[in-house]
N, C-alpha and C. Protein backbone atom coordinates (compact mmCIF):
# COMPACT_ATOMS: atom_id res chain seq x y z
N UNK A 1 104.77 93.32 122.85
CA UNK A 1 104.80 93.55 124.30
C UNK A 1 104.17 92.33 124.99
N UNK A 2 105.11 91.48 125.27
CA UNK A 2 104.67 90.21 126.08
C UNK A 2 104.73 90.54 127.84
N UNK A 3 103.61 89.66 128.25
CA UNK A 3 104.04 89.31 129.68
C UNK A 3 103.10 90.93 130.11
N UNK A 4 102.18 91.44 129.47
CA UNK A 4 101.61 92.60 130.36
C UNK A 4 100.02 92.17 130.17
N UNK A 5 99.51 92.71 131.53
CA UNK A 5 98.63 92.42 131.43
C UNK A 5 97.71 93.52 131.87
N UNK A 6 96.25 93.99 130.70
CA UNK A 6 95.30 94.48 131.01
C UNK A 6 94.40 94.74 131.64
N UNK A 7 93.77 95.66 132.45
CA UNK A 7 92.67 95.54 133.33
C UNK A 7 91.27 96.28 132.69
N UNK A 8 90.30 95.79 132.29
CA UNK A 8 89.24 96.93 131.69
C UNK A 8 88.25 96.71 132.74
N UNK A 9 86.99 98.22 133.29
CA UNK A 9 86.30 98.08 133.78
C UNK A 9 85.50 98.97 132.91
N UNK A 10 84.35 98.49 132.45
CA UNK A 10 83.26 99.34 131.98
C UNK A 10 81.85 99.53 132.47
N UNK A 11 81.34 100.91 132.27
CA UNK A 11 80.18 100.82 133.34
C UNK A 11 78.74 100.51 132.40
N UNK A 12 77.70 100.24 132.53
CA UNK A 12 76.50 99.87 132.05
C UNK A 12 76.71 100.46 130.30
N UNK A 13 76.42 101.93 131.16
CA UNK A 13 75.68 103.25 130.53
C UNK A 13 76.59 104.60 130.20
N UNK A 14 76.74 105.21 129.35
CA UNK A 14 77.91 106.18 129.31
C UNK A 14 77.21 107.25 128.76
N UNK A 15 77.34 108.38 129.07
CA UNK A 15 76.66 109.41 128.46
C UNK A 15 77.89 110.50 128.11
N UNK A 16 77.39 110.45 126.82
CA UNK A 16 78.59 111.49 126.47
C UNK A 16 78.15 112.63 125.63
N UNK A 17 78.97 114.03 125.03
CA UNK A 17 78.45 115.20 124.06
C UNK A 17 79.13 115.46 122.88
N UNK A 18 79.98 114.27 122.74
CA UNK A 18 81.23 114.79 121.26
C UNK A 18 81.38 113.47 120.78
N UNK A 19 81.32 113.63 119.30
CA UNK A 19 80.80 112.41 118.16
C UNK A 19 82.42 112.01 118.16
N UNK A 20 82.99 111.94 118.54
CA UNK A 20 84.45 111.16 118.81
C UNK A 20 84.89 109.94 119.99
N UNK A 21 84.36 108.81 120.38
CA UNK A 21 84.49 108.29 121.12
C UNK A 21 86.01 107.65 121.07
N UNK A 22 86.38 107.78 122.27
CA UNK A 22 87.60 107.29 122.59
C UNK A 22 87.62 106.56 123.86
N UNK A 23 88.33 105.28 123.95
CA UNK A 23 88.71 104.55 125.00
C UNK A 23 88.73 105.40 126.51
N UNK A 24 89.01 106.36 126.54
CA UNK A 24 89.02 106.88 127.92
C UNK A 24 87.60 107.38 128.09
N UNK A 25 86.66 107.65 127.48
CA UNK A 25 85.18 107.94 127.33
C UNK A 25 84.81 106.80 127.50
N UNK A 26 84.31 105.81 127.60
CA UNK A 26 83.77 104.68 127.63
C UNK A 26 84.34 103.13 128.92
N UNK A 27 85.92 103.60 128.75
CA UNK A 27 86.44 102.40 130.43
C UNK A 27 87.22 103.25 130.60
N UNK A 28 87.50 102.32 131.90
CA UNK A 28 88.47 102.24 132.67
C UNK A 28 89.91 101.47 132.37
N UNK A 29 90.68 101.98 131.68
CA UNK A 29 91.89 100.64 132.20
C UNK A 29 93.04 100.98 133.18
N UNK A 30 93.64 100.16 133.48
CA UNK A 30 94.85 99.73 134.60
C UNK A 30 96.03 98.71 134.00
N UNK A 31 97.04 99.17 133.89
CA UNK A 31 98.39 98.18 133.38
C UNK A 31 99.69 98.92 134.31
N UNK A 32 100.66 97.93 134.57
CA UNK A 32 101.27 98.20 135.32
C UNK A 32 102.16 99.23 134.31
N UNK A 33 102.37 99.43 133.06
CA UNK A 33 102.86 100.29 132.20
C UNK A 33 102.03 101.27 131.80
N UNK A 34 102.18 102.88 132.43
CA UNK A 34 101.78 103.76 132.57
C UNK A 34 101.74 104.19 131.43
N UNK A 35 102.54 104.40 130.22
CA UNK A 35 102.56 104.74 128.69
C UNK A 35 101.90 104.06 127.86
N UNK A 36 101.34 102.70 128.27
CA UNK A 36 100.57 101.71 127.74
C UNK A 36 99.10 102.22 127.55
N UNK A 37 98.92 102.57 129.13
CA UNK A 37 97.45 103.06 129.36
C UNK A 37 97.48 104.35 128.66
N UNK A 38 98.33 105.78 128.44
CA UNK A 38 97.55 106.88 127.92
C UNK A 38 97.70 106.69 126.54
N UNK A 39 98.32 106.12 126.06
CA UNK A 39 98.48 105.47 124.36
C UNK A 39 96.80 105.32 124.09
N UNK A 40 96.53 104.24 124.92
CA UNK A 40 95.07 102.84 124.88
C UNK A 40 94.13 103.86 124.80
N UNK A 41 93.85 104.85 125.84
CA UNK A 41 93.05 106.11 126.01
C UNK A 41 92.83 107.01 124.94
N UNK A 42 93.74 107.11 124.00
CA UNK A 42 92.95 107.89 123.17
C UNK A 42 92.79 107.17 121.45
N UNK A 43 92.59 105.99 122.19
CA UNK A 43 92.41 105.24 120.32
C UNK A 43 91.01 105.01 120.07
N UNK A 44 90.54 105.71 119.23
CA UNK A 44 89.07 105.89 118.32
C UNK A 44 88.00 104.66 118.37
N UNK A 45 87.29 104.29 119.10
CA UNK A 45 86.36 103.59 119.42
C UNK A 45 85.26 103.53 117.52
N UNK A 46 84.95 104.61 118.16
CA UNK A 46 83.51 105.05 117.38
C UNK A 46 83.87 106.48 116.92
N UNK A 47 83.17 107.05 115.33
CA UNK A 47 82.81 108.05 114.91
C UNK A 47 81.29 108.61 114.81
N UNK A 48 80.72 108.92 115.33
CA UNK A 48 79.15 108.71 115.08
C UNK A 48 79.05 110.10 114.36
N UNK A 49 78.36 109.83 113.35
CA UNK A 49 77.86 110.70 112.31
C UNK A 49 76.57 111.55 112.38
N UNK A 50 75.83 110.89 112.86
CA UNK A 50 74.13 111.97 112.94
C UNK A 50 74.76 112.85 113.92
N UNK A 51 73.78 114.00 114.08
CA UNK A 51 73.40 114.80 114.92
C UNK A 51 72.39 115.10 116.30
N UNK A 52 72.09 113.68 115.91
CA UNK A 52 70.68 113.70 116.58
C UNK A 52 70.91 112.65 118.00
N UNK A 53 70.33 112.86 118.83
CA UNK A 53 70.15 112.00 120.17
C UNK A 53 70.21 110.79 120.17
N UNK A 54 71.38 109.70 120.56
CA UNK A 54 70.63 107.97 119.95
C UNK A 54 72.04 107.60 120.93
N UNK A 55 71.48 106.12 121.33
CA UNK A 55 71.80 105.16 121.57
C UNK A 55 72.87 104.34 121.18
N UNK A 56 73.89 104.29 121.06
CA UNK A 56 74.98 103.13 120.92
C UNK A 56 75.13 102.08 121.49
N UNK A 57 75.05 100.92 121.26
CA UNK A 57 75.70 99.31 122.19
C UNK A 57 76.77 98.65 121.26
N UNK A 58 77.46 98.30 121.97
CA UNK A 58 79.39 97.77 122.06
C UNK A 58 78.99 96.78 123.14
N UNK A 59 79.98 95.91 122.44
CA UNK A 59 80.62 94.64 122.84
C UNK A 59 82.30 95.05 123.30
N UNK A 60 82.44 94.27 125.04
CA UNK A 60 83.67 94.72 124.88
C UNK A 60 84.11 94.00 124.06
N UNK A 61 83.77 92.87 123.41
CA UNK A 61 84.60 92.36 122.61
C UNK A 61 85.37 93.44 121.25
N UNK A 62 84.67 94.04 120.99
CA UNK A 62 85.00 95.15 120.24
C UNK A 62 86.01 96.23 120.57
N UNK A 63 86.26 96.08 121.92
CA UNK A 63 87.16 97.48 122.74
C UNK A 63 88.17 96.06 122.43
N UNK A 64 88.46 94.90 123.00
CA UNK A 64 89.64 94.22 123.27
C UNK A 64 90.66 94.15 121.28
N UNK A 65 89.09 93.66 120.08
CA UNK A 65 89.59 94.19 119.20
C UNK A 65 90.50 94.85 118.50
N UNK A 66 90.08 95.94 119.36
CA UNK A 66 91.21 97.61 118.75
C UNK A 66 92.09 97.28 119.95
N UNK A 67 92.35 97.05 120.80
CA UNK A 67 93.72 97.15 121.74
C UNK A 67 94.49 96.04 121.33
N UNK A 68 93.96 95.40 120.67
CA UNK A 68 94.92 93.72 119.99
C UNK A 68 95.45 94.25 118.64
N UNK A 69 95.02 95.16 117.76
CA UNK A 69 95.48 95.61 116.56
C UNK A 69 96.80 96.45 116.52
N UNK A 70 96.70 96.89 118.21
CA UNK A 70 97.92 97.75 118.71
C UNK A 70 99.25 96.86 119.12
N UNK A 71 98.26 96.21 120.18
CA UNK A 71 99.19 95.17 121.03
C UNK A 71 98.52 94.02 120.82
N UNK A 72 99.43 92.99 120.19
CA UNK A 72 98.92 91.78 119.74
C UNK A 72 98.78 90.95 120.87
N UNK A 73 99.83 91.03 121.74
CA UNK A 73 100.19 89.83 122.85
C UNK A 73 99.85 90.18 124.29
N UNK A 74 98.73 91.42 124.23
CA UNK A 74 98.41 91.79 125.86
C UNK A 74 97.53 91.21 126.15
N UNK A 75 97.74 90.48 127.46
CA UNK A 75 96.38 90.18 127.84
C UNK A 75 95.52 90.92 128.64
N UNK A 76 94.24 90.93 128.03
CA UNK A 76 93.32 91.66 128.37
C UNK A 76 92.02 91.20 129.68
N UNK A 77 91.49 91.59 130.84
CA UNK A 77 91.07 90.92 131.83
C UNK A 77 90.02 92.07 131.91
N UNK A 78 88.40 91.09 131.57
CA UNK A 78 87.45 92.69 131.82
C UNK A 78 87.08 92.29 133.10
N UNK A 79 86.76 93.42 133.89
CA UNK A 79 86.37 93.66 134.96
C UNK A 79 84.82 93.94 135.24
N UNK A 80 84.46 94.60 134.23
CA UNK A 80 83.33 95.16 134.21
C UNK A 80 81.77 94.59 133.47
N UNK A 81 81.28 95.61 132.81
CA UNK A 81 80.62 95.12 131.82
C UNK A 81 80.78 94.31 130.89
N UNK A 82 79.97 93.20 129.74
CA UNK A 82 80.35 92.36 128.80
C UNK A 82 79.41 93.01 127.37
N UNK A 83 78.33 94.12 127.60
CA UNK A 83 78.04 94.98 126.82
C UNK A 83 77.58 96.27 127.85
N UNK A 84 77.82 97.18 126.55
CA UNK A 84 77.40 98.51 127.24
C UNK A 84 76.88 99.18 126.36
N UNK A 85 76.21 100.47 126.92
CA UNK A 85 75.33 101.72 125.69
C UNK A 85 76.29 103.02 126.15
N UNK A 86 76.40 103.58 124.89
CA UNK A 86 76.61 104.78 125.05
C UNK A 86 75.47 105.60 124.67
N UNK A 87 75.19 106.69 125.27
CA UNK A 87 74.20 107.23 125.74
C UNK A 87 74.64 108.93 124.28
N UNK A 88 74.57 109.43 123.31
CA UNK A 88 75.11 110.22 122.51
C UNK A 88 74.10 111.45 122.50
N UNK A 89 74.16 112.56 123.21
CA UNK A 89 73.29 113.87 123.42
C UNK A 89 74.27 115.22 122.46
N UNK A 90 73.91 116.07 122.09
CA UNK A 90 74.66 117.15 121.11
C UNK A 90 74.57 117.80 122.24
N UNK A 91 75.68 118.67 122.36
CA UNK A 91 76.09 119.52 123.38
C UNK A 91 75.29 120.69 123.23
N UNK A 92 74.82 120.64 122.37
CA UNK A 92 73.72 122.24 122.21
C UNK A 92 72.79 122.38 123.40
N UNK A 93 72.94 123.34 123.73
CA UNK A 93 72.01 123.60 125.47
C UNK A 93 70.55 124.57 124.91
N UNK A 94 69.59 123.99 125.41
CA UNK A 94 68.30 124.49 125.57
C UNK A 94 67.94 125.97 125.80
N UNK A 95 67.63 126.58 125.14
CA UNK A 95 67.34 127.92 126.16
C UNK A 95 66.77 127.75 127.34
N UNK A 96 67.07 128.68 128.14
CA UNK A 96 66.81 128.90 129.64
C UNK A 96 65.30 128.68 129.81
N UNK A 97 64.34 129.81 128.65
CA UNK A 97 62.84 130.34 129.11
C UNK A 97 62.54 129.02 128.73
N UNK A 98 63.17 127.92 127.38
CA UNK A 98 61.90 126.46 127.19
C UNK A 98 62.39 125.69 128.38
N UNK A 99 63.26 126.04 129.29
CA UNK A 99 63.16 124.90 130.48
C UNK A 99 62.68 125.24 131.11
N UNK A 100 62.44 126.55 132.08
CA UNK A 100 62.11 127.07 132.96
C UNK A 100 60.11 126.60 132.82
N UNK A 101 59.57 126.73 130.97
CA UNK A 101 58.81 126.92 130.81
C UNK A 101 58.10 125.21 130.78
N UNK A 102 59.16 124.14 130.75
CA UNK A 102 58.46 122.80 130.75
C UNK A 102 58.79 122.40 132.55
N UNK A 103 59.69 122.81 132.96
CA UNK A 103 59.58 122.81 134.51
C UNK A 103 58.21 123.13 135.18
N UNK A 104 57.30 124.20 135.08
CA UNK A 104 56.36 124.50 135.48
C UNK A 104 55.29 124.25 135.34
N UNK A 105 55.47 123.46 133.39
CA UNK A 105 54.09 122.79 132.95
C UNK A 105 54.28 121.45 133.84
N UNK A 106 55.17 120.92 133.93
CA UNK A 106 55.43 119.86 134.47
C UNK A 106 54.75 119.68 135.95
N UNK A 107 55.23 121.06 137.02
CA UNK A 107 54.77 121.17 137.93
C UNK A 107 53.31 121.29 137.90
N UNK A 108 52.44 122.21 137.47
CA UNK A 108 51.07 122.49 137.05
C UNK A 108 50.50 120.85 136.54
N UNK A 109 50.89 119.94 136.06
CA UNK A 109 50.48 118.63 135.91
C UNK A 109 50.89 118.20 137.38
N UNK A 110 51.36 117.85 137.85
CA UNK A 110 51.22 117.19 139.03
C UNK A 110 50.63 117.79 140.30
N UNK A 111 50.44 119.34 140.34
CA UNK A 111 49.90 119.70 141.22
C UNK A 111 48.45 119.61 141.11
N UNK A 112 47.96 119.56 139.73
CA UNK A 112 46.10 119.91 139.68
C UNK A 112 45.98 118.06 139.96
N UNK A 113 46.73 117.36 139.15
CA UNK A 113 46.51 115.82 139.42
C UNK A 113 46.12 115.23 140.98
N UNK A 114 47.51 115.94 141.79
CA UNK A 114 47.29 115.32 142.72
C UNK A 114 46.15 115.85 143.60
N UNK A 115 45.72 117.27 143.45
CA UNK A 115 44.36 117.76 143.94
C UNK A 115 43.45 116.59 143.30
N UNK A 116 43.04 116.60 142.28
CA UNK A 116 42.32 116.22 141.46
C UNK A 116 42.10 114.56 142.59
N UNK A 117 43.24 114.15 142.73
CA UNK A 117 43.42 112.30 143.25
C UNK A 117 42.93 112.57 144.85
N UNK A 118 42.93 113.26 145.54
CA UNK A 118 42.87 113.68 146.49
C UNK A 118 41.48 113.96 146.73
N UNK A 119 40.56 115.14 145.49
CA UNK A 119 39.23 114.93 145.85
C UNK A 119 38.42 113.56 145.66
N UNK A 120 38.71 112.99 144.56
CA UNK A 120 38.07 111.81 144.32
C UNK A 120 38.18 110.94 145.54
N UNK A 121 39.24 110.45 145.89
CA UNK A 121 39.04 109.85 147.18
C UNK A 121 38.69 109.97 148.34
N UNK A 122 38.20 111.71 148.33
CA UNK A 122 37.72 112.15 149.74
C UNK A 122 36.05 111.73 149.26
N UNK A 123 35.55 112.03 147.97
CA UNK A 123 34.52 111.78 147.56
C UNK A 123 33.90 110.04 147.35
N UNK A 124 34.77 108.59 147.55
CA UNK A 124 34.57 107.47 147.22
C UNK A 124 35.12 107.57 146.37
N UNK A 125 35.94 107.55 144.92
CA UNK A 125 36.20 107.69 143.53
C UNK A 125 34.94 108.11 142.73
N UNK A 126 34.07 108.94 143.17
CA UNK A 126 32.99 109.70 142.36
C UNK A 126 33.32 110.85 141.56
N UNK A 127 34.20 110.18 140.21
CA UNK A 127 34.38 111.44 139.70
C UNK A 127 33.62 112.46 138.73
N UNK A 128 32.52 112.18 138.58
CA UNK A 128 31.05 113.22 138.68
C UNK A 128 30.60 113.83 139.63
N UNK A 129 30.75 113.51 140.54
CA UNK A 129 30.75 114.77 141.55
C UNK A 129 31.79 115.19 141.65
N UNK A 130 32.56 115.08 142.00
CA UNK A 130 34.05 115.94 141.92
C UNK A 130 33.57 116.96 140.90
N UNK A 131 33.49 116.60 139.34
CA UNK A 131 33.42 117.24 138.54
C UNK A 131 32.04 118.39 138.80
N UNK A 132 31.15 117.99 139.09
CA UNK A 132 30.28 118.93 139.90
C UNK A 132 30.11 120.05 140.73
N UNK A 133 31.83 119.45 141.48
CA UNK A 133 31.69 120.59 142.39
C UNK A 133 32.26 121.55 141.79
N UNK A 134 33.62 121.31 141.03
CA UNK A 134 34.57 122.01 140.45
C UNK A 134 33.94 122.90 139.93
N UNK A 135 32.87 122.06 138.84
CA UNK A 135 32.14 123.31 137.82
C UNK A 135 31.06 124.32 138.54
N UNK A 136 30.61 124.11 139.91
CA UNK A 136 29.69 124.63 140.28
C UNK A 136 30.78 125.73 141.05
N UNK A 137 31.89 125.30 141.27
CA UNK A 137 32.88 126.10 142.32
C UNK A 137 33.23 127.60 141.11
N UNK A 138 33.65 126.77 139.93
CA UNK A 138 34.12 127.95 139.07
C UNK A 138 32.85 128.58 138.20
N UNK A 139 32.22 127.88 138.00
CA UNK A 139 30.82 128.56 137.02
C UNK A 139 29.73 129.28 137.76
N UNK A 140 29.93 128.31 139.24
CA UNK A 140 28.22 129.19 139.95
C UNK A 140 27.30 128.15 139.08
N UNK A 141 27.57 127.81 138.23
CA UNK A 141 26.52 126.94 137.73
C UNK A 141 26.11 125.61 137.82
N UNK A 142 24.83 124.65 137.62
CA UNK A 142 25.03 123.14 137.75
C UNK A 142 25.53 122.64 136.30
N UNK A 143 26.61 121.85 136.36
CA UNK A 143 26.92 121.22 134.89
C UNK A 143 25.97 120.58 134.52
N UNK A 144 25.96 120.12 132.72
CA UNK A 144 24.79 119.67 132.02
C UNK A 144 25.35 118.25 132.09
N UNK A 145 24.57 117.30 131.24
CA UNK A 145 25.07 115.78 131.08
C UNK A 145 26.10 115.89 130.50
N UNK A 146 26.74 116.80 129.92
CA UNK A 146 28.02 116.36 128.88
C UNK A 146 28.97 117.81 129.10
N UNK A 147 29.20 117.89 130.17
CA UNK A 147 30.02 119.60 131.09
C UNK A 147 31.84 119.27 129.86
N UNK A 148 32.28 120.48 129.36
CA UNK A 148 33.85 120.36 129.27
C UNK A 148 34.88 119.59 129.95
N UNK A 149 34.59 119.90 131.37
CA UNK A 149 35.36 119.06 132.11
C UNK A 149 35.43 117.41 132.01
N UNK A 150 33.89 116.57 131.37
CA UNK A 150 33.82 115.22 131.35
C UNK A 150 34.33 115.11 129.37
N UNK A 151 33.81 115.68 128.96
CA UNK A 151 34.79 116.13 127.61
C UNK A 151 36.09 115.64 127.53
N UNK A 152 36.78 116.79 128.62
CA UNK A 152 38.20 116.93 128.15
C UNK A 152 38.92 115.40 129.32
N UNK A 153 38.53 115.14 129.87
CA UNK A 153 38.59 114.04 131.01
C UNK A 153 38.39 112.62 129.65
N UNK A 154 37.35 112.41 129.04
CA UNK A 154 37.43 111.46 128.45
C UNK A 154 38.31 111.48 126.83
N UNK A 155 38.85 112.82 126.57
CA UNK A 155 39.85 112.29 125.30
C UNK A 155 41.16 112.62 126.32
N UNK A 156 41.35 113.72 127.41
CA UNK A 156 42.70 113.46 127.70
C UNK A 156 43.05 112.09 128.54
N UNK A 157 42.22 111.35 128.67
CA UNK A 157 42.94 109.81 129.64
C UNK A 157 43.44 108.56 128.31
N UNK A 158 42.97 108.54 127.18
CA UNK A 158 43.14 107.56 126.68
C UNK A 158 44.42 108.40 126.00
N UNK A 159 44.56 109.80 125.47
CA UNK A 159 45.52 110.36 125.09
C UNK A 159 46.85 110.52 126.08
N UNK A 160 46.57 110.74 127.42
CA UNK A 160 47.74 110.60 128.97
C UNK A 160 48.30 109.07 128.08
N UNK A 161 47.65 108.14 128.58
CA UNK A 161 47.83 106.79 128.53
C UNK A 161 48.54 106.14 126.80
N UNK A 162 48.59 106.56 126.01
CA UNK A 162 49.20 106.18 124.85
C UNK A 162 50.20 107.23 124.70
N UNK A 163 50.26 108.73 124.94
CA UNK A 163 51.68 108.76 125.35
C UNK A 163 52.63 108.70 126.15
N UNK A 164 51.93 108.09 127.65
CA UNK A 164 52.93 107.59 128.29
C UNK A 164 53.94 106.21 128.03
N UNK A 165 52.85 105.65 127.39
CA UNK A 165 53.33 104.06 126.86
C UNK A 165 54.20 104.46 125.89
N UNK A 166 53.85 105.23 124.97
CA UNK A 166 54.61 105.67 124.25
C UNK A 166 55.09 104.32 122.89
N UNK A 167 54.30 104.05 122.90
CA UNK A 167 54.39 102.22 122.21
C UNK A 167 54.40 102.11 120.51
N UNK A 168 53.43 103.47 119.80
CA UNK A 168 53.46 103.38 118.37
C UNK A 168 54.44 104.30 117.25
N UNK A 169 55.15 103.11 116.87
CA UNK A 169 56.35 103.77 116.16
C UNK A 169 56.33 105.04 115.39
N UNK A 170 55.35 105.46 114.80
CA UNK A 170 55.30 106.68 113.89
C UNK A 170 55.00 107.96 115.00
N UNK A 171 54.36 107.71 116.04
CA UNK A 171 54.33 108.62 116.92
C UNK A 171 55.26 108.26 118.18
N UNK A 172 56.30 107.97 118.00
CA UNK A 172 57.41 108.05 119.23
C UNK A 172 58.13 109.19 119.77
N UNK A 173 58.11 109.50 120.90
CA UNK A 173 59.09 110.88 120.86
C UNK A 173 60.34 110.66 121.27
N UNK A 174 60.68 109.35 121.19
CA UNK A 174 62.18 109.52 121.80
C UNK A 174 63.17 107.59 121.18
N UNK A 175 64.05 107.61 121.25
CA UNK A 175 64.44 106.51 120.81
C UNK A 175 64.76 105.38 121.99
N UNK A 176 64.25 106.26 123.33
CA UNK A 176 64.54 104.69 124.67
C UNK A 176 63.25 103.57 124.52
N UNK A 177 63.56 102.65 124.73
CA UNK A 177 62.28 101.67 125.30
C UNK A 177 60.71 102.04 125.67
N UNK A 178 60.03 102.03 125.11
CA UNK A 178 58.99 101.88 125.93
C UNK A 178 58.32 101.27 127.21
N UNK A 179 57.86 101.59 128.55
CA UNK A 179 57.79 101.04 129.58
C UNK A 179 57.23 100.12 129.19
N UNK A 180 55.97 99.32 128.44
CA UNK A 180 55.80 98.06 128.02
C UNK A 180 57.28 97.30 127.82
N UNK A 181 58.18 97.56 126.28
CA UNK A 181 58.60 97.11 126.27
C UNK A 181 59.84 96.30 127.67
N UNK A 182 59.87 97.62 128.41
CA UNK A 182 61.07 97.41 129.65
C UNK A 182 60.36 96.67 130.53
N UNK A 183 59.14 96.20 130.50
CA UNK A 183 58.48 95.20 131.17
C UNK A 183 58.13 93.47 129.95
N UNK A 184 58.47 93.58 129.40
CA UNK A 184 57.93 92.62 128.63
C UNK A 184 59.81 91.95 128.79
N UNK A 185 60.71 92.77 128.38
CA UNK A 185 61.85 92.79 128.80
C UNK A 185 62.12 91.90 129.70
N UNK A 186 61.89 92.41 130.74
CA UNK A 186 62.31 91.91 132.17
C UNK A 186 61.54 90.59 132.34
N UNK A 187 60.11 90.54 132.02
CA UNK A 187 59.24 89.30 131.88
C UNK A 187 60.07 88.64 131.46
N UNK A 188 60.59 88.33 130.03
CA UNK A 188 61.22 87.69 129.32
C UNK A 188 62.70 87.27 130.20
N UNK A 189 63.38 88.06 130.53
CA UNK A 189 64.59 87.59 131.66
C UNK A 189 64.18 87.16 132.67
N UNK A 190 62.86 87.17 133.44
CA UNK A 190 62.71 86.43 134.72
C UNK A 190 62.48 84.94 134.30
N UNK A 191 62.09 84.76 132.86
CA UNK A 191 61.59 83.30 132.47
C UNK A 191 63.02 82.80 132.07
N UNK A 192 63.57 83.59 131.21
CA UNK A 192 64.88 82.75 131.35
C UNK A 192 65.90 82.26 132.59
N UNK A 193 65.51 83.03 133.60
CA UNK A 193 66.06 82.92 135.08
C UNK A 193 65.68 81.72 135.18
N UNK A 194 64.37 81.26 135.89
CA UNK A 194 63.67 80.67 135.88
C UNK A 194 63.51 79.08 135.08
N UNK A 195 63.97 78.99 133.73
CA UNK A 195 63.74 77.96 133.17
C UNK A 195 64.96 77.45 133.43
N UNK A 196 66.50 78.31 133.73
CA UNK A 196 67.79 77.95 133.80
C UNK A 196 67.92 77.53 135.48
N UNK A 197 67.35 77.67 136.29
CA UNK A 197 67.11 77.07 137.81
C UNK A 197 66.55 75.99 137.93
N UNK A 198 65.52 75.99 137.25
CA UNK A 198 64.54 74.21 137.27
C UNK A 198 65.18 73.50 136.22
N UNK A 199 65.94 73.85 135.17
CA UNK A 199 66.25 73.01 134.72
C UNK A 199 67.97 72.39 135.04
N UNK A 200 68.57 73.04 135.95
CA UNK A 200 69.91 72.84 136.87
C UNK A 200 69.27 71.82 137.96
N UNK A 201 68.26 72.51 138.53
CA UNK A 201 67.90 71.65 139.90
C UNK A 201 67.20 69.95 139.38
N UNK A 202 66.13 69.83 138.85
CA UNK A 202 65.91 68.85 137.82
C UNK A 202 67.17 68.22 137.58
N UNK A 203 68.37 68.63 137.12
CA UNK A 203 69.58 67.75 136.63
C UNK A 203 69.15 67.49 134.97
N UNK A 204 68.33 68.40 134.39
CA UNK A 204 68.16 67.94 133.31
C UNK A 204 68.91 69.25 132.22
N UNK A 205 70.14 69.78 132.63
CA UNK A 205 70.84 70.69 132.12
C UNK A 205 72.35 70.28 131.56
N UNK A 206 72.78 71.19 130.32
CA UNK A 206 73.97 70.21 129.95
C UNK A 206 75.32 71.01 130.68
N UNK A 207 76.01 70.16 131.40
CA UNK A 207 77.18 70.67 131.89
C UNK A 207 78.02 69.70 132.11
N UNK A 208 79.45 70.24 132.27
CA UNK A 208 80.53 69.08 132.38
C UNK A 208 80.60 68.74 133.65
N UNK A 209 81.10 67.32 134.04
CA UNK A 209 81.03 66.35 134.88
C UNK A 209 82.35 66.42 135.70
């Protein structure tokens, strides 16, 4: 099939629920031959085998691949992305009561927090008194040098803080980036920005004449 020509648009990020990826799951295409495109649409990308929650990245070079094994002589024109992730979740749905039930823990953390952020700053950031009042509010009593509340305050902040980072491999709960890493990331791309501008403006970059 000479003389036709391809259009692909692909988006970043794809989230999908069935271990069968197919061309119409993942782009967009456009050819002026309408039988071309639902053919293209359902040819087998990917089989993914686990069960479990994870991450895929593709090269379109890899989508143009399989549409050249079909059609040798189409030309292909991406529009879109030059890599992408597929995003792979099991369609198995949660029970109702464990969402309902992390919805509210969720809420209950941000509501005592933001009390919590709220007295300290009405207080200077004195959070011994704060803690003072609290315990004198709920106990009737004066706290001692070492009250539960300064207890649980000094192992839950360094514990908040290492699993939010979420940074050490044997204790990870999930397979995305760590916000370090998505900052060290981006560090790393602003320097390459950066070294590729001064070294264009400089004139000390290699390009054709």
């Amino acid at each position: 099939m000479k003389n036709v020509r391809l259009y692909i648009k692909i988006e970043k990020s794809i989230l999908i629920h069935h271990k069968v990826i197919r061309l119409k799951d993942v782009a967009k295409l456009y050819s002026p031959e309408d039988k071309l495109v639902e053919e293209l649409y359902q040819q087998v990308l990917y089989i993914i085998k686990d069960d479990k929650k994870m991450d895929y990245i593709f090269s379109v070079m890899k989508l143009m691949e399989l549409i050249h094994k079909t059609y040798a002589d189409i030309e292909i024109t991406n529009l879109g992305e030059a890599d992408f992730i597929v995003q792979y979740e099991p369609s198995g749905k949660e029970k109702k009561l464990w969402e309902y039930f992390k919805v509210a823990f969720v809420c209950c953390i941000v509501f005592f927090g933001a009390a919590f952020t709220i007295m300290t700053f009405n207080e200077d950031a004195s959070v011994e008194k704060v803690f003072g009042i609290i315990y004198k509010s709920v106990l009737g009593t004066e706290q001692g040098k070492a009250s539960i509340l300064e207890i649980s305050y000094a192992v839950g902040l360094p514990l908040g803080i290492i699993i939010f980072f979420n940074h050490f491999s044997k204790l990870k709960t999930g397979n995305d980036p760590t916000p370090m890493q998505v900052q060290l990331r981006l560090y790393e791309s602003d320097m390459d920005d950066t070294l590729i501008e001064n070294s264009s403006r400089e004139g000390k970059s290699f390009d054709v004449h």
